[in-house]
PDB file of N, CA and C in Angstrom:
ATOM      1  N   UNK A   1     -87.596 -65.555 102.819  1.00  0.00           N
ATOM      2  CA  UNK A   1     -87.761 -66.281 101.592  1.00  0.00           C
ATOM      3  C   UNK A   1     -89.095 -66.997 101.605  1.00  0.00           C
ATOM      4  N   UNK A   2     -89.683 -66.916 100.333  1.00  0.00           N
ATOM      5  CA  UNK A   2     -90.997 -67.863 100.351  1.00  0.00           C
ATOM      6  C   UNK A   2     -90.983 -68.665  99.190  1.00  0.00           C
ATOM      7  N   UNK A   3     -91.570 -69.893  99.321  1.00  0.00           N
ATOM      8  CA  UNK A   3     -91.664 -70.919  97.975  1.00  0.00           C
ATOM      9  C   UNK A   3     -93.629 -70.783  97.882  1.00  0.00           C
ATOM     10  N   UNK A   4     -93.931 -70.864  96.463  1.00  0.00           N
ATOM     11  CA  UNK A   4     -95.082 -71.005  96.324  1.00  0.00           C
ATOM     12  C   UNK A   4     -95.497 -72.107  95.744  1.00  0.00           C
ATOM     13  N   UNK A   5     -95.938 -73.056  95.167  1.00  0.00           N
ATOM     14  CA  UNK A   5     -96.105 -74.190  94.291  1.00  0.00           C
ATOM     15  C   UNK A   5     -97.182 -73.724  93.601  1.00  0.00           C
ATOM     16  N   UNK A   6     -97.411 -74.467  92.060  1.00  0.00           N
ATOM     17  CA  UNK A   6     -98.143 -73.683  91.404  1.00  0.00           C
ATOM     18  C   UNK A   6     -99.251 -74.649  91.243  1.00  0.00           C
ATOM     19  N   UNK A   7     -98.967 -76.203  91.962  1.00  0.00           N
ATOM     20  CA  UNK A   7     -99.647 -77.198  91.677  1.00  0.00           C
ATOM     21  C   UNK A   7     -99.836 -77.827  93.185  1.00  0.00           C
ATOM     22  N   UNK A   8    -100.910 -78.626  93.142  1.00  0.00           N
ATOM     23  CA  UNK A   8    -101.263 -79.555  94.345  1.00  0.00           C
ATOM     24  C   UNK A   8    -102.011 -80.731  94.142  1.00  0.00           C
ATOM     25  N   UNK A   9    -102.154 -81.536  94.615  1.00  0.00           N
ATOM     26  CA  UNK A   9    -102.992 -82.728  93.981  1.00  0.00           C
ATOM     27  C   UNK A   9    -103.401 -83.518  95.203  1.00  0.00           C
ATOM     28  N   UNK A  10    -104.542 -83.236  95.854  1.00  0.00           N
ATOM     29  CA  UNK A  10    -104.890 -83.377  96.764  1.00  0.00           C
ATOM     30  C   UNK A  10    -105.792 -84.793  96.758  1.00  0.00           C
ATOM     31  N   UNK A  11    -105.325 -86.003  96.349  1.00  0.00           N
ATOM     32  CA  UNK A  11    -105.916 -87.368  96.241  1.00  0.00           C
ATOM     33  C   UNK A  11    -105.414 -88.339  97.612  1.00  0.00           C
ATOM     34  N   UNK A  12    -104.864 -87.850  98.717  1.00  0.00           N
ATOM     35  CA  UNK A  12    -104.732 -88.787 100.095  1.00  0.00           C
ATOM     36  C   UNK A  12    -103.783 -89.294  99.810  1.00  0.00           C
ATOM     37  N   UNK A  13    -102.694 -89.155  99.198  1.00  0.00           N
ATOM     38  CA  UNK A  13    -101.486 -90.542  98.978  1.00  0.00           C
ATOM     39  C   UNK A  13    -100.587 -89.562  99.605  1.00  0.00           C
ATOM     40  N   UNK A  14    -100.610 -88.471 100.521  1.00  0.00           N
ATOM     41  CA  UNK A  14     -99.548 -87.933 101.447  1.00  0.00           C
ATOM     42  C   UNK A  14     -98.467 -86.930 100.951  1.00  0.00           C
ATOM     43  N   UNK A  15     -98.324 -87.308  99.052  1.00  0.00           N
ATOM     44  CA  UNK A  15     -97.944 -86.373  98.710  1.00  0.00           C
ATOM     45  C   UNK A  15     -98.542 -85.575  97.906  1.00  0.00           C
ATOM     46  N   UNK A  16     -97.878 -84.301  98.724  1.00  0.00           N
ATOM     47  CA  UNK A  16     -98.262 -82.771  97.709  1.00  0.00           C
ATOM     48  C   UNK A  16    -100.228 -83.050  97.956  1.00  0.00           C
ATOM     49  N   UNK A  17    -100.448 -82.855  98.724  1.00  0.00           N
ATOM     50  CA  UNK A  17    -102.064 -82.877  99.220  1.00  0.00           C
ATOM     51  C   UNK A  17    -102.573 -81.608  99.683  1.00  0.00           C
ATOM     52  N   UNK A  18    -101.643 -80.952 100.423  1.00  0.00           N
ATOM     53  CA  UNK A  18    -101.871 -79.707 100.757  1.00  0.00           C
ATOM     54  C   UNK A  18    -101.316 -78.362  99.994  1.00  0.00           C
ATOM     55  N   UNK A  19    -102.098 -77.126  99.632  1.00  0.00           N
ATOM     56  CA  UNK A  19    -101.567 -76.129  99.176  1.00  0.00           C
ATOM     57  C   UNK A  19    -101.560 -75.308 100.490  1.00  0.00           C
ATOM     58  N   UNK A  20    -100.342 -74.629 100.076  1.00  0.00           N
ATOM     59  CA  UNK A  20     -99.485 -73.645 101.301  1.00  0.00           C
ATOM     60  C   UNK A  20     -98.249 -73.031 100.799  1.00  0.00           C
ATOM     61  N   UNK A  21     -97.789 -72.306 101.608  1.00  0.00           N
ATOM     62  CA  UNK A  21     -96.640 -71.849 101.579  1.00  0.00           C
ATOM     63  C   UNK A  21     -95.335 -72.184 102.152  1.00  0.00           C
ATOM     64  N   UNK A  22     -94.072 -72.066 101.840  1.00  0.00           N
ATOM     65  CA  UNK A  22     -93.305 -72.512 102.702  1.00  0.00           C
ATOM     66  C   UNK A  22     -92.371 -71.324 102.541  1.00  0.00           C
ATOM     67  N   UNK A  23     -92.396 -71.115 103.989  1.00  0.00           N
ATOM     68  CA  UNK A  23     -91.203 -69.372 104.016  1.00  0.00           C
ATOM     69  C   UNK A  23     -90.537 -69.279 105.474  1.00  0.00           C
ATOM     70  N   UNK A  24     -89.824 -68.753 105.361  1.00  0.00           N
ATOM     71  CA  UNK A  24     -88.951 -68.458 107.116  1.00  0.00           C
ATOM     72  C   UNK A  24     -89.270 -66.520 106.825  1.00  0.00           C
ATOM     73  N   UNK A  25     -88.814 -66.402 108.252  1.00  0.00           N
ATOM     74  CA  UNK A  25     -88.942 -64.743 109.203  1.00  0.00           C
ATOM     75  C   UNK A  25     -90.176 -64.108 108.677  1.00  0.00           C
ATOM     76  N   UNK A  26     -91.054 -64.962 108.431  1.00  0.00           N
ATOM     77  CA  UNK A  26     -92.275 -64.610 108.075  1.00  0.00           C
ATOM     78  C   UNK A  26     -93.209 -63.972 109.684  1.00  0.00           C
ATOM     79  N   UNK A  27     -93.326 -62.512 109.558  1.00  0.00           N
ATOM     80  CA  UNK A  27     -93.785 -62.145 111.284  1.00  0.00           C
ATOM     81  C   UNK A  27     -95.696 -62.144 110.863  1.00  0.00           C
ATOM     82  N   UNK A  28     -95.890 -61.177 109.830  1.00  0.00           N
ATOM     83  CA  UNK A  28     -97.972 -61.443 109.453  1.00  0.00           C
ATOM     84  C   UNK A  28     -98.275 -62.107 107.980  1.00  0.00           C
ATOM     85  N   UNK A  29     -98.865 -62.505 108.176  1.00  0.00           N
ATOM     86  CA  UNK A  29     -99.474 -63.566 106.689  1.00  0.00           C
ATOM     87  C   UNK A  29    -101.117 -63.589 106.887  1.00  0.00           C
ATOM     88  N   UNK A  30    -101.501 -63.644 105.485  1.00  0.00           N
ATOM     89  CA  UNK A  30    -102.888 -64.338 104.879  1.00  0.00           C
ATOM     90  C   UNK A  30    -102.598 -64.579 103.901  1.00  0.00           C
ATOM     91  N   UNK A  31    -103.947 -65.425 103.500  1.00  0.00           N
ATOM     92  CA  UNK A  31    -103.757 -65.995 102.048  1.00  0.00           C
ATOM     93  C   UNK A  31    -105.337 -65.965 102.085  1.00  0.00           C
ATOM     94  N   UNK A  32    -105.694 -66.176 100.699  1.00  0.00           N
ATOM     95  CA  UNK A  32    -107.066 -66.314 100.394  1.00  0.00           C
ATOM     96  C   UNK A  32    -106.919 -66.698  99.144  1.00  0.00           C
ATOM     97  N   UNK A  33    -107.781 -68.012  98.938  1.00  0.00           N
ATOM     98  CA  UNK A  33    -107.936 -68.507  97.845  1.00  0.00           C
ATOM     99  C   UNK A  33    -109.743 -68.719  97.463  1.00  0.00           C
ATOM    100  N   UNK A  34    -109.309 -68.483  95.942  1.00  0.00           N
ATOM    101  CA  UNK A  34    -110.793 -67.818  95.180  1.00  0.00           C
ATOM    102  C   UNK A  34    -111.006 -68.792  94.250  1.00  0.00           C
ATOM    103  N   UNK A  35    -112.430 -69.395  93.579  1.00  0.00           N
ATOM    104  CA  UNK A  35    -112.687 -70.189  92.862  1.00  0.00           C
ATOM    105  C   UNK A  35    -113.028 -68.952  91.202  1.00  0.00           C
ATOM    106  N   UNK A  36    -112.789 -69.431  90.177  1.00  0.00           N
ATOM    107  CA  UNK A  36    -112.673 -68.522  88.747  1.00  0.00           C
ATOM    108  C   UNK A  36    -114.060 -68.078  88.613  1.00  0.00           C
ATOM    109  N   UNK A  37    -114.637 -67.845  89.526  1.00  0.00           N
ATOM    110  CA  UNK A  37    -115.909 -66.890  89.686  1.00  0.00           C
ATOM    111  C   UNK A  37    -115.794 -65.896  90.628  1.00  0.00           C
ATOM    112  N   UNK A  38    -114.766 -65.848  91.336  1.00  0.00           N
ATOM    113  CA  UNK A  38    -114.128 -64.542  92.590  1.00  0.00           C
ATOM    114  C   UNK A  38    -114.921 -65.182  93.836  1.00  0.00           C
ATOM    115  N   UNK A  39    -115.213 -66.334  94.076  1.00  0.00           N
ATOM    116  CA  UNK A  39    -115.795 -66.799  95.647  1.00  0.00           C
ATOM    117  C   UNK A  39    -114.816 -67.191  96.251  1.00  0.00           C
ATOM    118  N   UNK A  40    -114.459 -66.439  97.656  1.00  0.00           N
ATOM    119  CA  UNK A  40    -113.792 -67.370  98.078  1.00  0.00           C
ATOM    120  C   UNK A  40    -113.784 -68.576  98.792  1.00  0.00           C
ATOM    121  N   UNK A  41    -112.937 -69.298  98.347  1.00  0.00           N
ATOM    122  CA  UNK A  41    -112.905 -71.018  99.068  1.00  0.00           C
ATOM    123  C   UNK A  41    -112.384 -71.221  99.919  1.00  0.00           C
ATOM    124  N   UNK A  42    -110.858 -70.361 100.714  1.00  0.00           N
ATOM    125  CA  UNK A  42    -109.950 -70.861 101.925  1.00  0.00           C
ATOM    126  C   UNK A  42    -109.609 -69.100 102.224  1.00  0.00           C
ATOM    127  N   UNK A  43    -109.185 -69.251 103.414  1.00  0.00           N
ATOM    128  CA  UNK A  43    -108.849 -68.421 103.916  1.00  0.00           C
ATOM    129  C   UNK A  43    -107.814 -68.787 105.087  1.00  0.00           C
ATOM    130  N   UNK A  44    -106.605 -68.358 105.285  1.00  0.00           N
ATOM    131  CA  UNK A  44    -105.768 -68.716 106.410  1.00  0.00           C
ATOM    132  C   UNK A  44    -105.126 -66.989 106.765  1.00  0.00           C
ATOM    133  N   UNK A  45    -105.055 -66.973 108.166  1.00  0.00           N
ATOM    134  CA  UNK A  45    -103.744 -66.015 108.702  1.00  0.00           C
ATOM    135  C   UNK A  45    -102.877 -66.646 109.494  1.00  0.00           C
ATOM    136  N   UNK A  46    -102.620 -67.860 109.436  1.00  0.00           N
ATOM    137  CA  UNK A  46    -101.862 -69.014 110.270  1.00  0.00           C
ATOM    138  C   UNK A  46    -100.655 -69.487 108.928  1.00  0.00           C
ATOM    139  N   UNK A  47     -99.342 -68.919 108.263  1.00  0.00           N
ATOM    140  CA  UNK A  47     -98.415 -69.368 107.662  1.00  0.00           C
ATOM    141  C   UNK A  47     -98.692 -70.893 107.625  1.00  0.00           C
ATOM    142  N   UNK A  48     -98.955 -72.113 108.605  1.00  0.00           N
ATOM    143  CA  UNK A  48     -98.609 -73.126 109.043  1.00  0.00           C
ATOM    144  C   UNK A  48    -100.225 -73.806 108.208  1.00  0.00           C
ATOM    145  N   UNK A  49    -100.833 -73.147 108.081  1.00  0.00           N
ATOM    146  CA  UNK A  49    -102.306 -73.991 108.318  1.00  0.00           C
ATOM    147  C   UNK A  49    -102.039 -74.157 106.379  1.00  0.00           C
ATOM    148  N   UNK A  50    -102.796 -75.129 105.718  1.00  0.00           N
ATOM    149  CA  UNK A  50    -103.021 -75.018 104.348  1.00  0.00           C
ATOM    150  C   UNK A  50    -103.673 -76.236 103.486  1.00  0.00           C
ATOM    151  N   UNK A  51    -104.333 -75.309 102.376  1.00  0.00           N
ATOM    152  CA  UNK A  51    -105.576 -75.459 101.996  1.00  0.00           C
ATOM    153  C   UNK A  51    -105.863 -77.111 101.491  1.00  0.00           C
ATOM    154  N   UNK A  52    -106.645 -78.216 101.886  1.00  0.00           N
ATOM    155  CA  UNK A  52    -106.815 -79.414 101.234  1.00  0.00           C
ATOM    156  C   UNK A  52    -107.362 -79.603 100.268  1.00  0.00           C
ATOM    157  N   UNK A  53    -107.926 -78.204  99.526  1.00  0.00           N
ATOM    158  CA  UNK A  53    -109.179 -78.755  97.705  1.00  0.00           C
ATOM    159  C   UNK A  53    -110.045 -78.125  98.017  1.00  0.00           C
ATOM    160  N   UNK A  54    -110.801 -78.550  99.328  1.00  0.00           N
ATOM    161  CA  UNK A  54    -111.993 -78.351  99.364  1.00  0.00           C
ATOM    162  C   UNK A  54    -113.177 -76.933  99.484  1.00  0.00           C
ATOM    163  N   UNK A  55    -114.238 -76.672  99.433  1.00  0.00           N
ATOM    164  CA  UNK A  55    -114.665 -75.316  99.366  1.00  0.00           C
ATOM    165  C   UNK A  55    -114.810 -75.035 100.899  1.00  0.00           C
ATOM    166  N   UNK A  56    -115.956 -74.132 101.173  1.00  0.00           N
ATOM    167  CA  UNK A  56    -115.725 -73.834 102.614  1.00  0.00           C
ATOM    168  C   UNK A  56    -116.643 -74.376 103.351  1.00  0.00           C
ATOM    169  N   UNK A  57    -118.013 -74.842 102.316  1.00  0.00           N
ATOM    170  CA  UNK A  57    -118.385 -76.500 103.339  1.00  0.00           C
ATOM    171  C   UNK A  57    -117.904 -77.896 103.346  1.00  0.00           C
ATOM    172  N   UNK A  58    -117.068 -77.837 102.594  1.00  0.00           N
ATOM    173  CA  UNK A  58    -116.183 -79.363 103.014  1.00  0.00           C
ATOM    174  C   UNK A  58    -116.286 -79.848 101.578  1.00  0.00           C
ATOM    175  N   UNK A  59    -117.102 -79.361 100.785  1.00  0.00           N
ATOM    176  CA  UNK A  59    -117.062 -80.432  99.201  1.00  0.00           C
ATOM    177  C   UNK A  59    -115.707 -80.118  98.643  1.00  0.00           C
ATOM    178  N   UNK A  60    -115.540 -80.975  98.382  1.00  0.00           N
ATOM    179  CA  UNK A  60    -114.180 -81.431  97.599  1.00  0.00           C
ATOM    180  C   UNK A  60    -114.524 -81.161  95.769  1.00  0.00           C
ATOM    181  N   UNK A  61    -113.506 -80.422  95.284  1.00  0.00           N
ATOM    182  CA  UNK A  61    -113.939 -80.249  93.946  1.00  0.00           C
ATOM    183  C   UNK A  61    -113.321 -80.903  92.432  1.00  0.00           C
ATOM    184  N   UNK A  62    -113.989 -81.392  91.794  1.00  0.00           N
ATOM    185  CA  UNK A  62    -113.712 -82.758  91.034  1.00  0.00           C
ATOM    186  C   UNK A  62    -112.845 -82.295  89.991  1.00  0.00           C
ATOM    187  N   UNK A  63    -111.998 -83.188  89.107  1.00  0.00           N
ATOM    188  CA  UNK A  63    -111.225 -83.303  88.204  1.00  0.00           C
ATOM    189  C   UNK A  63    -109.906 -82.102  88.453  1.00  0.00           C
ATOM    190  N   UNK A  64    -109.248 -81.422  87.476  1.00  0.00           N
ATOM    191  CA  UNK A  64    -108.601 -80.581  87.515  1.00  0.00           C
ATOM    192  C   UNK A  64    -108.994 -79.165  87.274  1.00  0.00           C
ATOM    193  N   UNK A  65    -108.567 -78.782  88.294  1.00  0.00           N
ATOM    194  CA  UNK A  65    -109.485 -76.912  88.461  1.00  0.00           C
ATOM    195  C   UNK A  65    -108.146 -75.831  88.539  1.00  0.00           C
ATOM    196  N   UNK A  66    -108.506 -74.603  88.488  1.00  0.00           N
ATOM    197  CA  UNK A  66    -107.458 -73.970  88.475  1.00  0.00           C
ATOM    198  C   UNK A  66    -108.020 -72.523  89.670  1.00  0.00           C
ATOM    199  N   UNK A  67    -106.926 -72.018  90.508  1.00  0.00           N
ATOM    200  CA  UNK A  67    -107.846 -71.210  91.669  1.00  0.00           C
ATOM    201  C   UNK A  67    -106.714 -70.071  91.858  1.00  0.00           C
ATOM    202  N   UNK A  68    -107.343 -68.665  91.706  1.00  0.00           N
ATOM    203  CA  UNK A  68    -106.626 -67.970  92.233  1.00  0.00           C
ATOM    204  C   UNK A  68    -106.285 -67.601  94.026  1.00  0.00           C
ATOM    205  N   UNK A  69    -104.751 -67.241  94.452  1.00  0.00           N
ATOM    206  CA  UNK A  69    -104.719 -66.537  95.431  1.00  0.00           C
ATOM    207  C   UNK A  69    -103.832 -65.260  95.571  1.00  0.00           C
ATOM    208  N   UNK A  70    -104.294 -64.933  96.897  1.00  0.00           N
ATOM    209  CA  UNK A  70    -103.594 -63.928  96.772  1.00  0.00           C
ATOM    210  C   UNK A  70    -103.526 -64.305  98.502  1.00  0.00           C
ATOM    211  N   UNK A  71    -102.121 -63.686  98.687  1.00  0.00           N
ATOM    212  CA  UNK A  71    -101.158 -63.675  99.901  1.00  0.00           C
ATOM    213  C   UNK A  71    -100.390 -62.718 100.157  1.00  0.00           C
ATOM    214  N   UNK A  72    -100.548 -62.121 101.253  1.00  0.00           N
ATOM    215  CA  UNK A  72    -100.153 -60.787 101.941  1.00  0.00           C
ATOM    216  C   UNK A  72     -99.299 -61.384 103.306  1.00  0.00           C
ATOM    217  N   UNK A  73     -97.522 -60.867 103.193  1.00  0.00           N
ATOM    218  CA  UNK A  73     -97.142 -60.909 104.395  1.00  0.00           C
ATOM    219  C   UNK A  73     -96.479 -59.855 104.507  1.00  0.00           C
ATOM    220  N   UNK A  74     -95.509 -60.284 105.702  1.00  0.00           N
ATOM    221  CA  UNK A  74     -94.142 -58.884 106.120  1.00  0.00           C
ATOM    222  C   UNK A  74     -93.561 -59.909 106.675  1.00  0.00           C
ATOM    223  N   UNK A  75     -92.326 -59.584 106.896  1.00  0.00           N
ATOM    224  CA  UNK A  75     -91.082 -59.720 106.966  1.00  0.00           C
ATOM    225  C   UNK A  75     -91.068 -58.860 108.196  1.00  0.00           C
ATOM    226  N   UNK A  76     -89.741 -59.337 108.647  1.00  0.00           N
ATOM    227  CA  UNK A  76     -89.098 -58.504 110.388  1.00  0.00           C
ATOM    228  C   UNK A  76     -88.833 -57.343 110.167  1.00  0.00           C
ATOM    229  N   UNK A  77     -89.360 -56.345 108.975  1.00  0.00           N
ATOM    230  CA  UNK A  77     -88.886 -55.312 108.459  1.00  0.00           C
ATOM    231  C   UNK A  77     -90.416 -54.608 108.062  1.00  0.00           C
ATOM    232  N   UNK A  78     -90.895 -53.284 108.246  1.00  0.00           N
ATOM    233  CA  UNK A  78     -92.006 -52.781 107.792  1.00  0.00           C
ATOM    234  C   UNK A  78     -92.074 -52.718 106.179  1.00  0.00           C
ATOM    235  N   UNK A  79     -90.599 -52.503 105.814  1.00  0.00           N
ATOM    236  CA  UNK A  79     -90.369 -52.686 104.540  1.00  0.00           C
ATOM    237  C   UNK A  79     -90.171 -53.840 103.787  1.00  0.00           C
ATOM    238  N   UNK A  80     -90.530 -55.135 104.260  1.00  0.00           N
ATOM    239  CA  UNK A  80     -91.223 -56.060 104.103  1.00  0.00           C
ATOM    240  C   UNK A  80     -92.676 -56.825 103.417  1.00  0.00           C
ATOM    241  N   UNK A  81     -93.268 -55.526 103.667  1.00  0.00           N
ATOM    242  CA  UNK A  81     -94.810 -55.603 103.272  1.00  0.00           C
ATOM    243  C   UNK A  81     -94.827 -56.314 101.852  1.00  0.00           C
ATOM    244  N   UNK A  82     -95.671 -57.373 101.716  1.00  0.00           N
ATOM    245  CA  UNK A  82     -95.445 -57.852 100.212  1.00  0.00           C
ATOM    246  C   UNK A  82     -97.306 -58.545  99.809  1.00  0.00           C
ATOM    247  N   UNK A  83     -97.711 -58.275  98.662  1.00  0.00           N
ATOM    248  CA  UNK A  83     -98.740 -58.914  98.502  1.00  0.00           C
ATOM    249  C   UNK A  83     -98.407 -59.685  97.049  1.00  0.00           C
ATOM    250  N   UNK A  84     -98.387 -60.817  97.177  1.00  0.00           N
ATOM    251  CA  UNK A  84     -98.987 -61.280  95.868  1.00  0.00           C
ATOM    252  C   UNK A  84     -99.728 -62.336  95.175  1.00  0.00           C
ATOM    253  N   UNK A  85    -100.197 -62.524  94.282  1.00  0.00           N
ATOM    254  CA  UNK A  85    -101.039 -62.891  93.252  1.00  0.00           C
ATOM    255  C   UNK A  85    -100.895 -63.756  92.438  1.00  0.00           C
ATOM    256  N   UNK A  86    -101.782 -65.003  92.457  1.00  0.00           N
ATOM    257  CA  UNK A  86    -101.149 -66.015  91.304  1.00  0.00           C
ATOM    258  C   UNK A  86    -102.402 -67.314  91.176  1.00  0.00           C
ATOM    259  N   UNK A  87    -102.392 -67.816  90.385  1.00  0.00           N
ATOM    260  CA  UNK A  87    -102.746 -69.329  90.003  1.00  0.00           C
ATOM    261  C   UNK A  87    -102.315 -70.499  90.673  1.00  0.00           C
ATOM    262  N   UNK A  88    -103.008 -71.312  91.195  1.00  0.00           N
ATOM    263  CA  UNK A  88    -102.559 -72.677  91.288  1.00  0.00           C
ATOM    264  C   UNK A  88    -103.592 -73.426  90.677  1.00  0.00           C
ATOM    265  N   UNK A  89    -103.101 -74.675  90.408  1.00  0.00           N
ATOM    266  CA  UNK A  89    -104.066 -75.778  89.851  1.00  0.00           C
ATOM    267  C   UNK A  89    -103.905 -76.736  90.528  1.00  0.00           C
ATOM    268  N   UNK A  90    -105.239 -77.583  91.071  1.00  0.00           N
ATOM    269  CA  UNK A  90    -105.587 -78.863  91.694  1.00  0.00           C
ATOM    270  C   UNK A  90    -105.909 -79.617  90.459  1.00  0.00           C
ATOM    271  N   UNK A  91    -104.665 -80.750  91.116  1.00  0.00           N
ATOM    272  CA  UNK A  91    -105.154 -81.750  90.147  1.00  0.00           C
ATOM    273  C   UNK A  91    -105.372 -83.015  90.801  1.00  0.00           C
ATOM    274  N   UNK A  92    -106.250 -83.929  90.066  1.00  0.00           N
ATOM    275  CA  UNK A  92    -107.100 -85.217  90.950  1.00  0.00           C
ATOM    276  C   UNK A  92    -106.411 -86.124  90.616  1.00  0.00           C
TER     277      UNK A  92
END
């Protein structure tokens, strides 16, 4: 099972700061997240690790933005294989 959130709001008050995933029997994962010009900004193959706002030198990006990703795992099963695709929005 995986939960995705479609929102994050990454302002330091502890909640909902980080975008990620939350899933069990998860065996390979990535994710990659893209700014609405196709650059990408984060990149993880670590389920556990996830994204704080920022681009990939550390600037933090202002007001409310909206970012595609896309996330590829499997399951304990080859037939598992799953990729998909979606929107989230940071909001400040």
């Amino acid at each position: 099972e995986i939960f995705i959130p479609n929102a994050f709001s990454p302002n330091g008050d502890g909640i909902n700061d980080l975008f990620g995933i939350d899933a069990a029997n998860i065996t390979e994962f990535e994710m990659w997240i893209f700014d609405r010009w196709g650059n990408e900004v984060f990149y993880s193959d670590d389920v556990t690790k996830k994204w704080n706002g920022s681009d990939q030198n550390g600037e933090f990006y202002p007001g409310t933005t909206s970012f595609n990703y896309l996330i590829e795992y499997k399951g304990k099963s080859e037939d598992d294989a799953t990729k998909l695709t979606g929107v989230v929005h940071l909001v400040r």
